[in-house]
Protein backbone atom coordinates (compact mmCIF):
# COMPACT_ATOMS: atom_id res chain seq x y z
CA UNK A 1 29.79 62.09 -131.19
CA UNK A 2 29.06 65.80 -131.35
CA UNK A 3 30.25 67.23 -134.75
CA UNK A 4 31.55 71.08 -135.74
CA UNK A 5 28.54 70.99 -137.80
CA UNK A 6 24.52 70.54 -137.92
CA UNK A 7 22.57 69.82 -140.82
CA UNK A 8 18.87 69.62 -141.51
CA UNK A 9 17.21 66.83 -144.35
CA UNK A 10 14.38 68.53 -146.01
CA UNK A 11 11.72 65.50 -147.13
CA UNK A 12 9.37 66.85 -149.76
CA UNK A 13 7.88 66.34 -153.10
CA UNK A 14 7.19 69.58 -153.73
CA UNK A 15 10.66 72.11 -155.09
CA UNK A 16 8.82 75.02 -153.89
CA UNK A 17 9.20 73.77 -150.21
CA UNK A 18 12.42 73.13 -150.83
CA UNK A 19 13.16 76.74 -152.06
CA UNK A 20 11.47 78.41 -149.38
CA UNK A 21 12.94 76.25 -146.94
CA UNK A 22 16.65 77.46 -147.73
CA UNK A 23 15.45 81.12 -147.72
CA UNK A 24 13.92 80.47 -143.82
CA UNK A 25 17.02 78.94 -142.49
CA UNK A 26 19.92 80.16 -145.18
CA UNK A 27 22.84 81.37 -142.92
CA UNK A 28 21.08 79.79 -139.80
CA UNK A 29 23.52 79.06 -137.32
CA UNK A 30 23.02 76.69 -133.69
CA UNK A 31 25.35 77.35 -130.67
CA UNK A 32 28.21 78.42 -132.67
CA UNK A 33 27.52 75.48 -135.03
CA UNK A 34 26.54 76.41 -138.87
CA UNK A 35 23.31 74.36 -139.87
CA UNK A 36 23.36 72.94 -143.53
CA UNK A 37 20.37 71.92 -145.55
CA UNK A 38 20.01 69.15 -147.65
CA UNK A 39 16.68 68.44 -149.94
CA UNK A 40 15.49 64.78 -150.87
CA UNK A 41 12.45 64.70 -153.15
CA UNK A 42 11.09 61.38 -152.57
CA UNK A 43 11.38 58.93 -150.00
CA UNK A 44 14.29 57.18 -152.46
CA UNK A 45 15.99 60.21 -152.37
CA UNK A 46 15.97 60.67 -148.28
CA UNK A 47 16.53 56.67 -147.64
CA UNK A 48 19.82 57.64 -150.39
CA UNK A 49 21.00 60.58 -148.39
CA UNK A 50 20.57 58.66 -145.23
CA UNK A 51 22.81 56.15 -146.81
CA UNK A 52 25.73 58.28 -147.45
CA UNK A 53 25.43 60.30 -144.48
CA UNK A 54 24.05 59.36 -141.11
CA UNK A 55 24.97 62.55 -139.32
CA UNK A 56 21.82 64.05 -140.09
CA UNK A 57 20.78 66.36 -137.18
CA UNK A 58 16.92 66.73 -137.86
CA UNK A 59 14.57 65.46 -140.76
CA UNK A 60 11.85 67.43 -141.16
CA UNK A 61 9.26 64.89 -143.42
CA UNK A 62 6.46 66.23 -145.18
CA UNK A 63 3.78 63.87 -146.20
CA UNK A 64 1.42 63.89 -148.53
CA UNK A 65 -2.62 63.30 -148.31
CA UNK A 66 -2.84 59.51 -148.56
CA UNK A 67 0.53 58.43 -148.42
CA UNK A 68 1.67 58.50 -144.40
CA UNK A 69 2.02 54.64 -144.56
CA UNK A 70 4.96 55.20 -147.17
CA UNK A 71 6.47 57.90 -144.88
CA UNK A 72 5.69 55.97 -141.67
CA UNK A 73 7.88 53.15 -142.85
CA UNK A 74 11.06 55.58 -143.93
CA UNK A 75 10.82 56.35 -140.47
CA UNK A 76 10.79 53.00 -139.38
CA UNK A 77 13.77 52.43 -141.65
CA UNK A 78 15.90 55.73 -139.94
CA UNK A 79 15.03 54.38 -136.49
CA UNK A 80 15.28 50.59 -136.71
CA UNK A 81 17.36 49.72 -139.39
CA UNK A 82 20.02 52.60 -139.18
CA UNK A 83 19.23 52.83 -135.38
CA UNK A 84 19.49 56.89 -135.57
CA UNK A 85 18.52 57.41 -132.07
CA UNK A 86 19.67 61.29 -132.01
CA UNK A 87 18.31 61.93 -134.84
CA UNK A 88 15.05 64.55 -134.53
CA UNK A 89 11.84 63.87 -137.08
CA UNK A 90 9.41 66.59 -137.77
CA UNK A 91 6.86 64.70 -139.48
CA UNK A 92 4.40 67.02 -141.07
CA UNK A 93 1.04 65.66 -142.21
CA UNK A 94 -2.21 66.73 -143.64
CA UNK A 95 -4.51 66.28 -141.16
CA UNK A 96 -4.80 64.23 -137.59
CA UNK A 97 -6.89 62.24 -138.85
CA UNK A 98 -5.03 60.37 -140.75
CA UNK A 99 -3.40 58.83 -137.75
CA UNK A 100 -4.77 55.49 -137.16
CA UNK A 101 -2.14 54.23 -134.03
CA UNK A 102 -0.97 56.84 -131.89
CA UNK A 103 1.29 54.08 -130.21
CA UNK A 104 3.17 53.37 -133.72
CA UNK A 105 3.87 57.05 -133.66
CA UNK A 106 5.78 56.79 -129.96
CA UNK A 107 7.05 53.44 -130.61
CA UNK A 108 9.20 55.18 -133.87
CA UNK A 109 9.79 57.89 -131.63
CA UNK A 110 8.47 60.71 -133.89
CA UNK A 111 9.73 63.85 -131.96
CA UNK A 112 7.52 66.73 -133.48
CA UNK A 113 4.00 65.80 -135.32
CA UNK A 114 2.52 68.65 -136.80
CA UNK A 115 -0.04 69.28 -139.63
CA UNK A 116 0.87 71.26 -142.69
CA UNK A 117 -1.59 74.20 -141.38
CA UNK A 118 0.92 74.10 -138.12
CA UNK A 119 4.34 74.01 -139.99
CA UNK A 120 4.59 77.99 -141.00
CA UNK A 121 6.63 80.31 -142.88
CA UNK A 122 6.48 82.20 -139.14
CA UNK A 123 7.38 79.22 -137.22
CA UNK A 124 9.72 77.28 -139.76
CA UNK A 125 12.93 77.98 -138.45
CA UNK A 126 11.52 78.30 -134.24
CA UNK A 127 11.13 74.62 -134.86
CA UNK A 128 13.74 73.57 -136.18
CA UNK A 129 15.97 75.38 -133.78
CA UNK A 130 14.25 73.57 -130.80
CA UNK A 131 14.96 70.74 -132.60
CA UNK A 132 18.54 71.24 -133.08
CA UNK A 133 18.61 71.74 -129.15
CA UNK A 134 16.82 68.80 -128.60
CA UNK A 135 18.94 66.60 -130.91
CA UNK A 136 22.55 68.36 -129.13
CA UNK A 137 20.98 67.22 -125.91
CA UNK A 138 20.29 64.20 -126.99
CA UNK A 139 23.82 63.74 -128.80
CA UNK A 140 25.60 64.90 -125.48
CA UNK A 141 23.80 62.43 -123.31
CA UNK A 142 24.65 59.44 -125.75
CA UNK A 143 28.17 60.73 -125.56
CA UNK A 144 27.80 60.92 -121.50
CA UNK A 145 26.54 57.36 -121.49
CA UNK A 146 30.15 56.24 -123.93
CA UNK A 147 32.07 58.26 -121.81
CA UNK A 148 31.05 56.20 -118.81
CA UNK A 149 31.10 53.25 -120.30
CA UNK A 150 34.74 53.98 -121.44
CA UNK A 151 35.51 55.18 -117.81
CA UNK A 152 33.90 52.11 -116.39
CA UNK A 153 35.81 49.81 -118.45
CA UNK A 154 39.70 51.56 -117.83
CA UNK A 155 39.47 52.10 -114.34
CA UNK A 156 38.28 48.41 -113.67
CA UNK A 157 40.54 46.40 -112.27
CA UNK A 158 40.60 43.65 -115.19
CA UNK A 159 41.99 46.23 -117.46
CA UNK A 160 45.60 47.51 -117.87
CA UNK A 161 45.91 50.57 -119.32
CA UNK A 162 49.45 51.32 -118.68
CA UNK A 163 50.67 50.40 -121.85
CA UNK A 164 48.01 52.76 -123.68
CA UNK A 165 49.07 55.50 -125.85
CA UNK A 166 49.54 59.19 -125.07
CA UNK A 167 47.53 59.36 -128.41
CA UNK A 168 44.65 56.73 -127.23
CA UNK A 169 44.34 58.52 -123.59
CA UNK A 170 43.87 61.91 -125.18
CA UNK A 171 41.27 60.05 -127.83
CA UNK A 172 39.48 58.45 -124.80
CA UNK A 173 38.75 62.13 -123.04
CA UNK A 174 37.65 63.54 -126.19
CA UNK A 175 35.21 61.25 -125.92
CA UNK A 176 33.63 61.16 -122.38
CA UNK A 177 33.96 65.35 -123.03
CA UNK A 178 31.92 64.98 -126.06
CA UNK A 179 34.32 67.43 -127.87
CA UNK A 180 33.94 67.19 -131.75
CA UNK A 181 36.74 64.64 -133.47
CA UNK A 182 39.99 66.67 -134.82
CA UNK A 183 39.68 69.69 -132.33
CA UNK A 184 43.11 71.76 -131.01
CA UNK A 185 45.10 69.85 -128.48
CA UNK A 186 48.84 70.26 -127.41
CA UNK A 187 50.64 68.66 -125.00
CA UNK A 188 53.45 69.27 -123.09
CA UNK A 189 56.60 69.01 -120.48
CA UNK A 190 55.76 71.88 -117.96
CA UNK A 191 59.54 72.23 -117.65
CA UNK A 192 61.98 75.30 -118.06
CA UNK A 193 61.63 74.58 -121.53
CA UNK A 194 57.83 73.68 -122.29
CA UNK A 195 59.16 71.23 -124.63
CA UNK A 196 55.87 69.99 -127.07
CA UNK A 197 55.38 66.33 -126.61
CA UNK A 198 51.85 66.36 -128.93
CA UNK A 199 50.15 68.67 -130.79
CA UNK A 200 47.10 68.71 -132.83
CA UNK A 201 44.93 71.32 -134.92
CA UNK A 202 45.75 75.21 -133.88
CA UNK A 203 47.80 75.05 -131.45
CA UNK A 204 50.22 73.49 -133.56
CA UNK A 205 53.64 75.68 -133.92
CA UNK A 206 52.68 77.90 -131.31
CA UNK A 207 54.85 79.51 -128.55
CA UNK A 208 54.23 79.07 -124.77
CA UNK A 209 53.10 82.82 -124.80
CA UNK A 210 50.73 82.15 -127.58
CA UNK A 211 49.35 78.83 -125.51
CA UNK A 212 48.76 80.75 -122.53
CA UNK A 213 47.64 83.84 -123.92
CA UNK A 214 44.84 85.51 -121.83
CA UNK A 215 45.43 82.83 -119.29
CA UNK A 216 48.69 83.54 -118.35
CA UNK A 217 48.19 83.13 -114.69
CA UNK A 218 47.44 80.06 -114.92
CA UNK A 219 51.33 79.38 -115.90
CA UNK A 220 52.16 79.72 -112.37
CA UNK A 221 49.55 77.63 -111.06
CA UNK A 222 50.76 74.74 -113.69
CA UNK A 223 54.05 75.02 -112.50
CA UNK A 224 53.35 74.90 -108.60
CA UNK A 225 51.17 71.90 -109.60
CA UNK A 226 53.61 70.09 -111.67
CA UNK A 227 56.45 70.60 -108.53
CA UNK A 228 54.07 69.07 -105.74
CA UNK A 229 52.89 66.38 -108.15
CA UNK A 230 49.55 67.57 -107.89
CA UNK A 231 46.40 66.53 -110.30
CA UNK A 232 45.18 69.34 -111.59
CA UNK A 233 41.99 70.30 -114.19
CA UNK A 234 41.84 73.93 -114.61
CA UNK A 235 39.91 76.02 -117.34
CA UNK A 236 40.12 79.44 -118.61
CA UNK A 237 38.52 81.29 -121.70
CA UNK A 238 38.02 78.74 -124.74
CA UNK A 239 40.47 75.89 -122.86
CA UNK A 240 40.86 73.54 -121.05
CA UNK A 241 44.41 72.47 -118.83
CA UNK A 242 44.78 69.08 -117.43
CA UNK A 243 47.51 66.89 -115.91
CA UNK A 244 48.43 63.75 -117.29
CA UNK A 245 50.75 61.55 -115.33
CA UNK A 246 53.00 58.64 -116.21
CA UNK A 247 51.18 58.60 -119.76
CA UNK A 248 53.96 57.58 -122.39
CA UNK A 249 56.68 57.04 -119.60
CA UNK A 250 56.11 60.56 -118.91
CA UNK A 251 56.72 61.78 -115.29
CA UNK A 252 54.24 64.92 -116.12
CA UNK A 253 52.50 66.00 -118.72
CA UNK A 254 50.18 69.40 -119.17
CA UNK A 255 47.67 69.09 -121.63
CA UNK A 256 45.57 71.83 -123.37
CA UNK A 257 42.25 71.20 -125.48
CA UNK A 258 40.53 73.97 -126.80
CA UNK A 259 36.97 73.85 -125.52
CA UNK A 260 34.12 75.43 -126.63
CA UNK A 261 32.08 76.94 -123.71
CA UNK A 262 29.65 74.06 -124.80
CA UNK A 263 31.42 71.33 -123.70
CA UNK A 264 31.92 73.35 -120.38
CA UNK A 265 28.84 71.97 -118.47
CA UNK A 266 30.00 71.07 -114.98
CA UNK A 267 29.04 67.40 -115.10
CA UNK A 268 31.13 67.05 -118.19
CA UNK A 269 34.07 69.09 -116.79
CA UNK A 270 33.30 67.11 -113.58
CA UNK A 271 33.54 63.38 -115.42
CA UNK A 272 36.44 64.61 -117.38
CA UNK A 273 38.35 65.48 -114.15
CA UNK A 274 37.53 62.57 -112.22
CA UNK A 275 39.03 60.31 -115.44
CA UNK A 276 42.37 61.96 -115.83
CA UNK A 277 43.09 62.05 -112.13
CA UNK A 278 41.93 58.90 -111.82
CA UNK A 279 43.40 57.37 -115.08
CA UNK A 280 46.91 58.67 -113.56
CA UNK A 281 46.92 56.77 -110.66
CA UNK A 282 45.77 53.80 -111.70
CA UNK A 283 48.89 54.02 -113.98
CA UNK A 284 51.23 54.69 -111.55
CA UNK A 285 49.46 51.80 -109.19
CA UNK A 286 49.93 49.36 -111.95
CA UNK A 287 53.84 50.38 -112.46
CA UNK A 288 54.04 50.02 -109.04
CA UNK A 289 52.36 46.13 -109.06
CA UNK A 290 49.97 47.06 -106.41
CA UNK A 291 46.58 46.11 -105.41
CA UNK A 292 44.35 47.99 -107.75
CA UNK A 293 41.04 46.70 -106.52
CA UNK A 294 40.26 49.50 -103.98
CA UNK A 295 41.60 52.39 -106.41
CA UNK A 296 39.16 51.48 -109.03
CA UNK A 297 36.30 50.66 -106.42
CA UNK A 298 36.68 54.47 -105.24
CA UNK A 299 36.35 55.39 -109.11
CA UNK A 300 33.25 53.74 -109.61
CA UNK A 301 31.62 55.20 -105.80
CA UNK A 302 32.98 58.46 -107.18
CA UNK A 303 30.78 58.41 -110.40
CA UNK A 304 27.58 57.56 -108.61
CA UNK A 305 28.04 61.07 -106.55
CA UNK A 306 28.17 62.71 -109.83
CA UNK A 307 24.42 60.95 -109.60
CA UNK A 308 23.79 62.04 -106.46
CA UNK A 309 24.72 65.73 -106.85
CA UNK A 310 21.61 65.67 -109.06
CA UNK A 311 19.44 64.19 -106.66
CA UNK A 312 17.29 64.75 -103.56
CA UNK A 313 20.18 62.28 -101.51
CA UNK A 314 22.37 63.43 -99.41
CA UNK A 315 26.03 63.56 -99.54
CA UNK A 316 27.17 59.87 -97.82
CA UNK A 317 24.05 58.27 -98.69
CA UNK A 318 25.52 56.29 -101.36
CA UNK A 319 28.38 55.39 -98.53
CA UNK A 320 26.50 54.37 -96.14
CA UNK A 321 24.56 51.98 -98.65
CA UNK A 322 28.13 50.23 -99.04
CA UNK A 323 28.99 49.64 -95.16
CA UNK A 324 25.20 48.71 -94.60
CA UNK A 325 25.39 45.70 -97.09
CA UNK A 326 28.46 44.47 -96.06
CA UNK A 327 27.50 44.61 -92.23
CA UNK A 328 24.45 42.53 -93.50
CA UNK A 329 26.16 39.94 -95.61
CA UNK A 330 29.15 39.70 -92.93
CA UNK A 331 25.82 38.74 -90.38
CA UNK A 332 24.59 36.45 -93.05
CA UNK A 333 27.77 34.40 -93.15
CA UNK A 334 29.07 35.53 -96.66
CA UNK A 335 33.00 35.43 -96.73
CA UNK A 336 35.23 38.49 -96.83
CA UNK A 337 36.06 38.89 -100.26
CA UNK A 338 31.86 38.92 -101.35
CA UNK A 339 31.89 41.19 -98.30
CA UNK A 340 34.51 43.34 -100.05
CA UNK A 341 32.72 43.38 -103.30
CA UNK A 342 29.25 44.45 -101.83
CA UNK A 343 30.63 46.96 -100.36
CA UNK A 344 31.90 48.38 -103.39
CA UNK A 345 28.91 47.49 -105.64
CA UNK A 346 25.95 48.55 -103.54
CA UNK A 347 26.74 52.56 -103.64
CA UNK A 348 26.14 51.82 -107.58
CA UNK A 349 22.83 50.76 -107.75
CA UNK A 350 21.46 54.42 -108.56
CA UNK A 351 23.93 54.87 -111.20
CA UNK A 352 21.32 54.42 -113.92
CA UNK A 353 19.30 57.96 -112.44
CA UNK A 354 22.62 59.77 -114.63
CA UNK A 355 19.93 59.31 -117.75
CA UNK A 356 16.84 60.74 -115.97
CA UNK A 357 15.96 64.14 -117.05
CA UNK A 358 16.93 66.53 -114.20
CA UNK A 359 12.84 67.86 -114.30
CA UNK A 360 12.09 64.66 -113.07
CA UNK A 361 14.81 63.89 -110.90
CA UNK A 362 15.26 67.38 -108.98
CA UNK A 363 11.17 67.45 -108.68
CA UNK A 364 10.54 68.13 -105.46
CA UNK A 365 6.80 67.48 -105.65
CA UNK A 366 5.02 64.12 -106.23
CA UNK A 367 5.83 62.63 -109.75
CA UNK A 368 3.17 62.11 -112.34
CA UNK A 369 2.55 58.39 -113.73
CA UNK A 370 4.24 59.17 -116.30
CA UNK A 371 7.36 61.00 -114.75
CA UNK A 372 7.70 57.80 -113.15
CA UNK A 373 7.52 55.55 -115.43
CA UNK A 374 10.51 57.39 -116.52
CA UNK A 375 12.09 57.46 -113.33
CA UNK A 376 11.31 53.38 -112.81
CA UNK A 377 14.04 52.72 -116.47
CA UNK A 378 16.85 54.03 -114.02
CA UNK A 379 17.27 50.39 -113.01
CA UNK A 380 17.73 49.32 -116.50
CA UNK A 381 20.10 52.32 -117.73
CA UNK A 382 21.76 51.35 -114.56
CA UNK A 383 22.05 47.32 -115.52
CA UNK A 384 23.06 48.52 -118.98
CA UNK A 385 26.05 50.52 -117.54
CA UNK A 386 27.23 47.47 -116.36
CA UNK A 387 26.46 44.12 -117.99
CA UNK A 388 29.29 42.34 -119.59
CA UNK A 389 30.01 42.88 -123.44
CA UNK A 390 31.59 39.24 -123.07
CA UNK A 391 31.81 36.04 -121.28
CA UNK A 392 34.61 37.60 -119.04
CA UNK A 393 34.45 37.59 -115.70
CA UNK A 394 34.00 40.98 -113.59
CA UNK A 395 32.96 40.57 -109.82
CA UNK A 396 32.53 43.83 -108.95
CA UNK A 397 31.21 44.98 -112.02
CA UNK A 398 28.76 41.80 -112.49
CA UNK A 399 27.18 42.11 -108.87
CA UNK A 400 27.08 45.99 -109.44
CA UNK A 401 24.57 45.33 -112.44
CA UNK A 402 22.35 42.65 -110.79
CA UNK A 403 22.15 45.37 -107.75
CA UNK A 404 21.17 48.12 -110.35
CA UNK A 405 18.46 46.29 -111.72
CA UNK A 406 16.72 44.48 -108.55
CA UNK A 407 17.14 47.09 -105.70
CA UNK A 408 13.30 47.98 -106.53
CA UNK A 409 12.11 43.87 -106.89
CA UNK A 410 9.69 43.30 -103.90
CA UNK A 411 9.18 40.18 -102.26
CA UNK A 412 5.45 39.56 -103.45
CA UNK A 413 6.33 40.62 -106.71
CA UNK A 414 4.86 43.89 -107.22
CA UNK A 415 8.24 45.96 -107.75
CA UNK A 416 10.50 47.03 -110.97
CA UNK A 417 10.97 46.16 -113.66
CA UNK A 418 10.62 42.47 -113.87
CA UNK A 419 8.16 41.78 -110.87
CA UNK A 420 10.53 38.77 -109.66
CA UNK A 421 9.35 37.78 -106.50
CA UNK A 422 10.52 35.55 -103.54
CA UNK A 423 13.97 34.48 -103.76
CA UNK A 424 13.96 34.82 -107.53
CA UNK A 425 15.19 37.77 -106.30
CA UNK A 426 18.69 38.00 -106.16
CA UNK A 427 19.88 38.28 -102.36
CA UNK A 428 22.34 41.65 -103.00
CA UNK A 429 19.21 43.07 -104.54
CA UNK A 430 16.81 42.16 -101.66
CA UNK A 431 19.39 43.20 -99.48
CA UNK A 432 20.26 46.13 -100.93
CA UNK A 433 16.48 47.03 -100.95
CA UNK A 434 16.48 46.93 -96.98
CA UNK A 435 19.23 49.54 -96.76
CA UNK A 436 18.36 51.64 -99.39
CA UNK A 437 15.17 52.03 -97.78
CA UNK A 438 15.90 52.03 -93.84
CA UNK A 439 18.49 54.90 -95.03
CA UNK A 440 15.90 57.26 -96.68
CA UNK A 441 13.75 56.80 -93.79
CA UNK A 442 16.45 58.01 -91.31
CA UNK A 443 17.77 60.69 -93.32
CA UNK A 444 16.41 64.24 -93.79
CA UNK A 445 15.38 65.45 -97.20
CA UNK A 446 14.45 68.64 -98.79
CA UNK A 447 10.83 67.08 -98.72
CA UNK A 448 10.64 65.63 -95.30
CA UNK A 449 12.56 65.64 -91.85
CA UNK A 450 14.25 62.11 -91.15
CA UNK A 451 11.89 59.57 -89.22
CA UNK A 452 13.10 58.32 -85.73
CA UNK A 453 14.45 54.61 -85.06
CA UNK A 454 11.53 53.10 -83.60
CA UNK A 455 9.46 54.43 -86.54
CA UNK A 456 11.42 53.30 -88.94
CA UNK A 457 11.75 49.95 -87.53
CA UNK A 458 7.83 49.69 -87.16
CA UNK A 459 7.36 50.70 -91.26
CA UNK A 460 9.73 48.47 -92.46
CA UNK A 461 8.66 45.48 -90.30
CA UNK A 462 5.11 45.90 -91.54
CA UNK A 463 6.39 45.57 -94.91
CA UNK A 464 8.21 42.26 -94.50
CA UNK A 465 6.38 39.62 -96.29
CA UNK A 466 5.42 42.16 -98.79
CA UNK A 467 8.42 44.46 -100.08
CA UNK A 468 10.80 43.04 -97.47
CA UNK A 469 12.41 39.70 -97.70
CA UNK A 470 10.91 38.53 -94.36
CA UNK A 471 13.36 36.27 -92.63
CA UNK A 472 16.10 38.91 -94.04
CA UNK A 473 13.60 41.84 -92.15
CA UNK A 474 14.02 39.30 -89.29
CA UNK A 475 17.61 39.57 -89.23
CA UNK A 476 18.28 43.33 -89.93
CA UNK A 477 15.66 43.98 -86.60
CA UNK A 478 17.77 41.76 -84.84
CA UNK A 479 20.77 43.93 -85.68
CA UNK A 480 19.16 47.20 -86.38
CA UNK A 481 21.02 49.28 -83.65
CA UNK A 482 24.56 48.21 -85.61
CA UNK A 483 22.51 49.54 -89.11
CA UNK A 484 21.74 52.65 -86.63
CA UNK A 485 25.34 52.98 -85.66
CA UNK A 486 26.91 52.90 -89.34
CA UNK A 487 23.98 55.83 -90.24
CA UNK A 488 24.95 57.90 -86.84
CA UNK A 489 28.62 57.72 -87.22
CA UNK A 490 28.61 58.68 -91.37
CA UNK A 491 25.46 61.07 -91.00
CA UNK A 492 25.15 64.26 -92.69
CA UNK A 493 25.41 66.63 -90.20
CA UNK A 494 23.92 69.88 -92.90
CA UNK A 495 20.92 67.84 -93.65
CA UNK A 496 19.98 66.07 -90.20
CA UNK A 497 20.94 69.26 -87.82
């Protein structure tokens, strides 16, 4: 959770530090934020501090000659034990050599090592601003990840959320926004009378001219909204306006959250849209007793094109992905309802590339070993998105995660991330694989022009045995000109004209 306020843990023996240390950064404040300082002495004092309050922002340690062990193992405490993954450490040390395992020092996931000679009365408070960005980056990403857990979980169709709480909705898109707890909210009827159902923070007491002040046109626009029974998620200023519908036996609700431009990223405006619509109709669905299995289906395929906005795909690649695995499993034999499910799951197995940095992602060069290694966890952010929390049973869901994590498996074991090989491999995976592939091939990207049929065909049969399940290689050449049809009827015409 993002909080109103950042603070910065001091970790020295020495007072003077300490002293000069609230004279670099005294009054310091980070995107609106104001940035405390606290002071620990010894490593007693900084494991006590840690104790009491675990919303530390960054740590900057300073250890002294001979002792980096003792330090080393503080941090080992802040990052294992208290599992303070947002947390930044500056560790500053005496000299390099004192470093006897550069692996310990990634492993603990030290995000700034510097020597003493480095760490400057010049450069003091350069670094720890970078580090406060780093650690608000890192905060808002955690907060992404919860929100889409959260907005996984709702919109399933094993969970019924009708009988939730006005109060527990609004608490729910705090939290995929990443908006700090206890911020202004108000709710209300957008009737003649504007009558407050909730309200929270500043906007408490206040008149409808006061709510819409310096956004007043946006009255209008709530109002023509409200009368067609339209979803709307509009934003103006230092707010946000939603619709909520059949919340709280409500018909219609408007609500208002003050929002710091901060929390105004278009991925998080985006995700926050797409779960109040969304969360509305499955409502109204349930009420209704019908079949909620498709509505929640289109949920999930919606959040992987908040994926693929990011990426080098194109529009109905993550479409086409669906209707080529159920074409193959329908050939295989497979009955209608796994048919169904496929369908549904395979668009998800990129889901996982939400965590990947956008340098690596958007790169429209060759990747460096290292960028993709990076690249290579998205199957196992995507698998986490997804795996159960219990023993409870979730089709979709379950064959969305063991798609996520084996689309990359090849046959002769030399794919990501567990090398399974053979039919180890799950068969959505390895079918999954086929598609995924034969669809990049035909498609046009920013880095290449699409490849023709007969090409395509020819690569991918010289890769059965290898990457390609061969007697399911077999099968798609068989069939290929139905693959070819689904890709020609669903193409996208801006990137293949």
């Amino acid at each position: 959770m993002l909080h109103n306020n950042l603070s910065v843990l001091i970790v020295d023996d020495d007072q003077g530090m300490h002293m000069i240390s609230r004279l670099l950064i005294r009054g310091m404040t980070f995107q609106g934020k104001k940035v405390a300082l606290i002071s620990a002495h010894s490593i007693e004092e900084a494991r006590q501090q840690f104790a009491e309050n675990q919303d530390v922002s960054v740590a900057v340690i300073n250890a002294p000659e001979g002792q980096i062990d003792q330090y080393i193992q503080l941090i080992r405490h802040l990052r294992h034990t208290l599992k303070l993954k947002e947390l930044r450490i500056i560790l500053s040390i005496v000299s390099y050599k004192e470093i006897k395992d550069v692996g310990e020092y990634e492993n603990l996931d030290i995000n700034d090592l510097r020597t003493i000679n480095e760490l400057t009365e010049e450069n003091f408070a350069i670094v720890v601003r970078t580090a406060l960005r780093d650690y608000l980056a890192e905060a808002q990403l955690t907060q992404h990840i919860s929100g889409l857990h959260s907005l996984i979980s709702d919109l399933s169709a094993e969970v019924k959320v009708a009988d939730h709480t006005l109060y527990e909705v609004l608490k729910k898109i705090e939290s995929i926004m990443g908006r700090p707890e206890g911020n202004s909210k108000l709710v209300i009827e957008p009737n003649a009378d504007w009558n407050v159902v909730f309200s929270e923070g500043q906007f408490s007491g206040l008149s409808e001219k006061e709510i819409f002040e310096g956004s007043e046109e946006l009255i209008e626009l709530v109002k023509k909204y409200t009368a067609t029974q339209t979803n709307y998620f509009l934003y103006s200023n230092d707010k946000v306006f939603f619709s909520l519908n059949m919340i709280a036996n409500q018909d219609a609700l408007c609500c208002i959250f003050g929002c710091e431009r901060a929390y105004q990223d278009s991925y998080t405006l985006g995700i926050t849209q797409l779960f109040t619509t969304e969360y509305s109709l499955k409502i109204r669905n349930e009420r209704l007793q019908k079949d909620l299995l498709m509505s929640h289906r289109h949920v999930l395929t919606k959040l992987c094109e908040s994926v693929e906005v990011r990426s080098p795909e194109t529009g109905k690649h993550i479409y086409r992905i669906g209707m080529y695995a159920a074409l193959f499993s329908k050939i295989l034999g497979f009955d209608e309802e796994y048919q169904i499910l496929i369908e549904h799951a395979a668009p998800l197995h990129d889901i996982g590339k939400i965590a990947i940095p956008d340098v690596i992602l958007m790169k429209p060069g060759k990747l460096t070993t290292d960028e993709f290694e990076t690249m290579k966890t998205h199957v196992i952010h995507g698998f986490n998105f997804f795996k159960r929390e219990s023993d409870e049973i979730r089709p979709l869901l379950d064959l969305a995660a063991v798609i996520a994590l084996t689309h990359h498996e090849k046959w002769d074991g030399s794919g990501y991330p567990n090398q399974t090989s053979g039919i180890d491999i799950p068969i959505a995976g390895r079918i999954v694989a086929l598609c995924d592939v034969f669809d990049a091939l035909r498609s046009k990207r920013c880095y290449k022009e699409p490849v023709t049929l007969k090409e395509t065909l020819r690569i991918m049969q010289k890769d059965a045995g290898t990457h390609f399940d061969p007697k399911l290689m077999k099968i798609f050449a068989k069939h290929h000109v139905k693959f070819d049809q689904i890709f020609l009827d669903n193409i996208d015409h801006d990137a293949n004209e």
